[in-house]
Protein backbone atom coordinates (compact mmCIF):
# COMPACT_ATOMS: atom_id res chain seq x y z
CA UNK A 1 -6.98 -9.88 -15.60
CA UNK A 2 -5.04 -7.01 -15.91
CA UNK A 3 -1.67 -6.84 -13.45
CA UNK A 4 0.59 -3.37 -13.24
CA UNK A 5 3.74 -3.32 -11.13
CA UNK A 6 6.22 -0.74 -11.14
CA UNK A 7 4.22 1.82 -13.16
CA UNK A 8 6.56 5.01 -13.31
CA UNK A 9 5.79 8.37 -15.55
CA UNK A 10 7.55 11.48 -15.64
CA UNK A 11 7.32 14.79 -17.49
CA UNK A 12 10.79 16.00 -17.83
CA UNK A 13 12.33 16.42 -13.94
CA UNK A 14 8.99 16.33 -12.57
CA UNK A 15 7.50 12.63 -11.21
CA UNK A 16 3.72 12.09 -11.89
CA UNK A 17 3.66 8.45 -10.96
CA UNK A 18 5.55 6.29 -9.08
CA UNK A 19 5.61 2.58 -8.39
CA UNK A 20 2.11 2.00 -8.98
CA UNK A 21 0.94 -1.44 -8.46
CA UNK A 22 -2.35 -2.92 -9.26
CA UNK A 23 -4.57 -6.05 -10.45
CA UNK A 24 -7.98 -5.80 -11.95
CA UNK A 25 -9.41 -9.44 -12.06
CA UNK A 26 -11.75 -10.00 -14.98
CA UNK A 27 -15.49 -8.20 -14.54
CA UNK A 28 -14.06 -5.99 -11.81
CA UNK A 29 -15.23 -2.59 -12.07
CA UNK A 30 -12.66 -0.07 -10.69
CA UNK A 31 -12.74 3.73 -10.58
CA UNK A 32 -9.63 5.77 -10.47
CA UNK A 33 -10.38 9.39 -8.48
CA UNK A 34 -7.94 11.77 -7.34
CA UNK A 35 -7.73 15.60 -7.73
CA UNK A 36 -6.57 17.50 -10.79
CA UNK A 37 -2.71 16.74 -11.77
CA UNK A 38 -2.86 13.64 -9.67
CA UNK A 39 -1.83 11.59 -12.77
CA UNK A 40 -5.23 9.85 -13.62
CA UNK A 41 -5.34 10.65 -16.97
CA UNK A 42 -1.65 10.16 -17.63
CA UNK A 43 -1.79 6.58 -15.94
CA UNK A 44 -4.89 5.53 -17.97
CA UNK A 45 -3.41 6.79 -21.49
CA UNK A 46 0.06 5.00 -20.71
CA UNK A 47 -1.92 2.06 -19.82
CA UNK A 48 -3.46 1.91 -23.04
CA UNK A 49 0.22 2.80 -24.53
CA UNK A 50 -1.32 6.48 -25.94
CA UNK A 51 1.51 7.73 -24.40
CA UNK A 52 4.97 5.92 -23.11
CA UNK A 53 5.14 5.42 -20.26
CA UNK A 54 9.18 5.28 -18.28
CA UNK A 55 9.03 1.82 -16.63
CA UNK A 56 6.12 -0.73 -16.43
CA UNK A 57 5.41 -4.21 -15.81
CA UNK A 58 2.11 -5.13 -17.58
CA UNK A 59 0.53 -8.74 -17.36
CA UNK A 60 -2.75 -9.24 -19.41
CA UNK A 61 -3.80 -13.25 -19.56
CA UNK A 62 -1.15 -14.65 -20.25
CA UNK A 63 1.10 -11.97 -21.95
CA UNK A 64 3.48 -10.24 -20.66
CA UNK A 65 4.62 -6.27 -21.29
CA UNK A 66 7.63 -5.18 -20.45
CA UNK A 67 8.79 -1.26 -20.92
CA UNK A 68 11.56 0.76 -19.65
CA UNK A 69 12.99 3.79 -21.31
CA UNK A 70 16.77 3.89 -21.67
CA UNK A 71 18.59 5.93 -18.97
CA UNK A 72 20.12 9.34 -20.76
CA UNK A 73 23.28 9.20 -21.21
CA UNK A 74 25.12 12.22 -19.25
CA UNK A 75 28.51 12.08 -21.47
């Protein structure tokens, strides 16, 4: 089982995903569609961690991921 909460990813100002939330039990088969520059291929690359992503909760088995970026600092 794979479990997602939270899932946020941003390019710079601009927010590609936000607060996705999922579970894929084991031997589900799931498809992710959408149109271009819908964030597909940005969610499925941060998923595998081939790019960071800015806040996730990620629960496979029995482990636990947890990732946030640090807030900039504005001083």
């Amino acid at each position: 089982m794979i479990k997602v909460r939270g899932f946020n990813k941003n390019f710079y100002k601009l927010t590609v995903l936000n607060g996705i939330d999922i579970v894929v039990e084991r031997g589900q088969v799931l498809a992710i569609i959408g149109p271009s520059g819908s964030g597909r291929s940005s969610f499925l690359r941060c998923l595998y961690f081939l790019e960071q992503p800015d806040k996730v909760v990620l629960k496979e088995k029995a482990c636990s991921i947890i990732r946030s970026k640090p807030e900039p600092n504005n001083s």
